[in-house]
Protein backbone atom coordinates (compact mmCIF):
# COMPACT_ATOMS: atom_id res chain seq x y z
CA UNK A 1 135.23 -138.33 155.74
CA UNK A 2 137.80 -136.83 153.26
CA UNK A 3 140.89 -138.90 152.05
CA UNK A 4 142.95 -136.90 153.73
CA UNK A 5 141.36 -137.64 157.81
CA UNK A 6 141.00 -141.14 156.54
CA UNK A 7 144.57 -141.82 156.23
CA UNK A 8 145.45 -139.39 159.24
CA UNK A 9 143.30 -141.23 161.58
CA UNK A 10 143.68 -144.77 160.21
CA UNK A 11 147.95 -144.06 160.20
CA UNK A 12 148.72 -146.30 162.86
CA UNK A 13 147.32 -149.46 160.98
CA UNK A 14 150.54 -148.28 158.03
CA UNK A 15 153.10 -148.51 160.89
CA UNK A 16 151.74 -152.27 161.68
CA UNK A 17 152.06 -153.27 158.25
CA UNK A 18 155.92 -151.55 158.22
CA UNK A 19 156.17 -153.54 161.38
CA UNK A 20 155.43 -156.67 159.61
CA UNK A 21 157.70 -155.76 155.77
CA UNK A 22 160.02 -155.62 158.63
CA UNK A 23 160.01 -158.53 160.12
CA UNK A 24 159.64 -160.25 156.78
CA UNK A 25 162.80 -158.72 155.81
CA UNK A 26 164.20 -159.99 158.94
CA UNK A 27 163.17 -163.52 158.52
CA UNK A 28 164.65 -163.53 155.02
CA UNK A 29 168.03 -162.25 155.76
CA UNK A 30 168.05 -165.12 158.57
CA UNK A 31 167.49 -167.74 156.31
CA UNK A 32 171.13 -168.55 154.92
CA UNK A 33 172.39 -168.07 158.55
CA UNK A 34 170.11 -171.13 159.86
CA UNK A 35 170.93 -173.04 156.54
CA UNK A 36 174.34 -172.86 157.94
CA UNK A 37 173.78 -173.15 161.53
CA UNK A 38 170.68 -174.70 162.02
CA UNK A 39 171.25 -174.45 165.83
CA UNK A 40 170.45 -170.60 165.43
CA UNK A 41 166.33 -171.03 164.03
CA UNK A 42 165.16 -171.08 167.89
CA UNK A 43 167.07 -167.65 168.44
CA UNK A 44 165.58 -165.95 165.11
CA UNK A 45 162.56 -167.27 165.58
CA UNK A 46 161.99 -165.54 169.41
CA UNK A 47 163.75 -162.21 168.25
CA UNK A 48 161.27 -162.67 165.40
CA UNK A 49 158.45 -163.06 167.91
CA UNK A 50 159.57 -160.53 170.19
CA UNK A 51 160.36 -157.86 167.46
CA UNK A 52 156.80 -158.34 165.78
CA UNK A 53 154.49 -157.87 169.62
CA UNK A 54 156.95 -155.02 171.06
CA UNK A 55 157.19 -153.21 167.64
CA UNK A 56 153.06 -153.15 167.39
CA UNK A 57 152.62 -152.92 170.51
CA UNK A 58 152.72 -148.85 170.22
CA UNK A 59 150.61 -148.97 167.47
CA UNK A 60 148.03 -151.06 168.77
CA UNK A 61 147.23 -148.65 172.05
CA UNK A 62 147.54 -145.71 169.31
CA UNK A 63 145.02 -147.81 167.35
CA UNK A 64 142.64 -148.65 170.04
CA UNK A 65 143.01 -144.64 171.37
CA UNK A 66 141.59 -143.91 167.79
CA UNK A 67 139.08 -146.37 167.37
CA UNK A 68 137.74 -146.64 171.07
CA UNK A 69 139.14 -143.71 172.77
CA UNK A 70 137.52 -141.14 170.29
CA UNK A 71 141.01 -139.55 169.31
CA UNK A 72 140.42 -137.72 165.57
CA UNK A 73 143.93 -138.57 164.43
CA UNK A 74 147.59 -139.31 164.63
CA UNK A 75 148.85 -136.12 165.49
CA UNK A 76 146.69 -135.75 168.50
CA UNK A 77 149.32 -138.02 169.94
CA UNK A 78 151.98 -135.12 169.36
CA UNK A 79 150.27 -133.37 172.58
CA UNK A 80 151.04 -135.17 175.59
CA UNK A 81 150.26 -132.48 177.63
CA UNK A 82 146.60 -132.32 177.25
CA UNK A 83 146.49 -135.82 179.33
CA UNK A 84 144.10 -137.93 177.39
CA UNK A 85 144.21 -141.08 178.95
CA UNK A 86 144.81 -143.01 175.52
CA UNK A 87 147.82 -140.49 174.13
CA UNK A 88 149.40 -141.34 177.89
CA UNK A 89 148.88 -145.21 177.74
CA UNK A 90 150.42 -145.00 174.16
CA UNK A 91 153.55 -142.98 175.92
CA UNK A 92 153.69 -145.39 178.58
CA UNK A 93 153.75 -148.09 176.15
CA UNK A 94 156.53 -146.54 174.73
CA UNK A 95 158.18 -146.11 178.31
CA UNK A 96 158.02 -149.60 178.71
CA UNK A 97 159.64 -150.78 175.70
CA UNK A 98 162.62 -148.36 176.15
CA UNK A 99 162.84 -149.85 179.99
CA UNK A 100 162.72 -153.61 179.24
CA UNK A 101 164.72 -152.75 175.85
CA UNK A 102 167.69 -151.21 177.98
CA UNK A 103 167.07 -154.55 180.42
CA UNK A 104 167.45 -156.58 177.92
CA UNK A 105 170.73 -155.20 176.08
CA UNK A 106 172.63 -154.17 179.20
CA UNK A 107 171.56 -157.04 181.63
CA UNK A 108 170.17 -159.39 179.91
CA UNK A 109 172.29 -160.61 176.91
CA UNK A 110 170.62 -158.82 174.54
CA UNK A 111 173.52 -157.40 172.58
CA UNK A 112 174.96 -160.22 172.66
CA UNK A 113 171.75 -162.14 170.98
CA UNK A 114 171.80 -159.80 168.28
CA UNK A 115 175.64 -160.34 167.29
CA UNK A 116 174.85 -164.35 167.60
CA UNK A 117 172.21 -163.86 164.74
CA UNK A 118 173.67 -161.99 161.94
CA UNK A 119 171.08 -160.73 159.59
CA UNK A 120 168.89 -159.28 162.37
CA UNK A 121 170.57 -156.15 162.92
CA UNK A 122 171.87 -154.22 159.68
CA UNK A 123 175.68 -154.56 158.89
CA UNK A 124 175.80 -157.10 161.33
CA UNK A 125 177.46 -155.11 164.10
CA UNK A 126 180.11 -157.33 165.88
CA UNK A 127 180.65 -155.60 169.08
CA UNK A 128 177.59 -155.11 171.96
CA UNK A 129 179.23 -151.96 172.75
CA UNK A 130 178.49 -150.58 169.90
CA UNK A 131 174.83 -152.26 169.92
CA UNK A 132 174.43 -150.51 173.46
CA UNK A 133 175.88 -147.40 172.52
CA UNK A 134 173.30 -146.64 169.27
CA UNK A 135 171.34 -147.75 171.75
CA UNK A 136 171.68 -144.90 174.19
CA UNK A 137 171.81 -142.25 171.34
CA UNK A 138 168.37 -143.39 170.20
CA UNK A 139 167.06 -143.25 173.59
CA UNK A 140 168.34 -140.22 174.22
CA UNK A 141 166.61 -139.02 170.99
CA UNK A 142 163.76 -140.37 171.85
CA UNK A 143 163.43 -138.75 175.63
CA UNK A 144 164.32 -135.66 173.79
CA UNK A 145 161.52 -136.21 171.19
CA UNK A 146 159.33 -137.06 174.56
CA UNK A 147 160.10 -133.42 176.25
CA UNK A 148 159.87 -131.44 173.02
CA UNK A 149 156.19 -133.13 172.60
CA UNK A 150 155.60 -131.90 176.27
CA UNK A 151 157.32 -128.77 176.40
CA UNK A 152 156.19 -126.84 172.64
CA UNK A 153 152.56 -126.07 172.34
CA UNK A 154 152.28 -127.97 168.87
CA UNK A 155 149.08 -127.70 166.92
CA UNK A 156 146.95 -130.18 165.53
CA UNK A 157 146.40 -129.83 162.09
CA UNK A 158 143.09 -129.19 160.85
CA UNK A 159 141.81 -131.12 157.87
């Protein structure tokens, strides 16, 4: 196996590790805010919780798709259309989060969670309209994303 297929097939296991700098990053810029408020450290620590499993969560089907599933690389998951089983459990993984995401921002006091911990959320954003709003435009990116993948006859590289 050349460098080159290594990396492409073993990909998803980078986006767990940015998953994790991530929430590293986020459990450092909540540390002054708890100093101060003590009363927030239950809060960080379940958006801390909840960011790291719904964040890998993606990248664990993808992982388990490649490893178990027999799926050469990464960009396999670029055709949806082709219905592997593993490439449509990752998109429906990805379905889900966008569903109890929007649940939880709109109806659930999401926004609202995220402008009570400052630190989470870069530039801590002070209104949940506009926390809902970047919401929606990345969603609708994302669905977008979803019907190009569908729609365009996009080729797996070759390596």
């Amino acid at each position: 196996m050349n460098v080159i297929n290594f990396i492409m097939k073993n990909f998803w296991v980078a986006f767990i590790l940015v998953t994790f700098i991530n929430a590293a990053v986020f459990k450092y810029r909540s540390i002054s805010h708890v100093e101060a408020d003590p009363s927030l450290a239950p809060g960080y620590s379940k958006l801390l919780r909840g960011f790291l499993f719904w964040a890998n969560f993606p990248w664990v089907v993808m992982g388990i798709g490649i490893v178990y599933g027999g799926i050469p690389t990464v960009f396999h998951f670029f055709r949806p259309q082709d219905g592997n089983p593993f490439v449509l459990a990752f998109f429906c993984s990805i379905f889900l989060i966008w569903v109890l995401g929007t649940v939880w921002l709109f109806f659930r006091n999401g926004a609202e969670t995220l402008i009570n911990h400052p630190g989470f959320l870069r530039g801590n954003p002070k209104n949940p309209a506009m926390i809902k709003a970047v919401w929606v435009i990345g969603l609708a990116g994302g669905i977008l994303a979803v019907i190009m993948m569908y729609t365009q006859n996009l080729q797996v590289p070759n390596f």
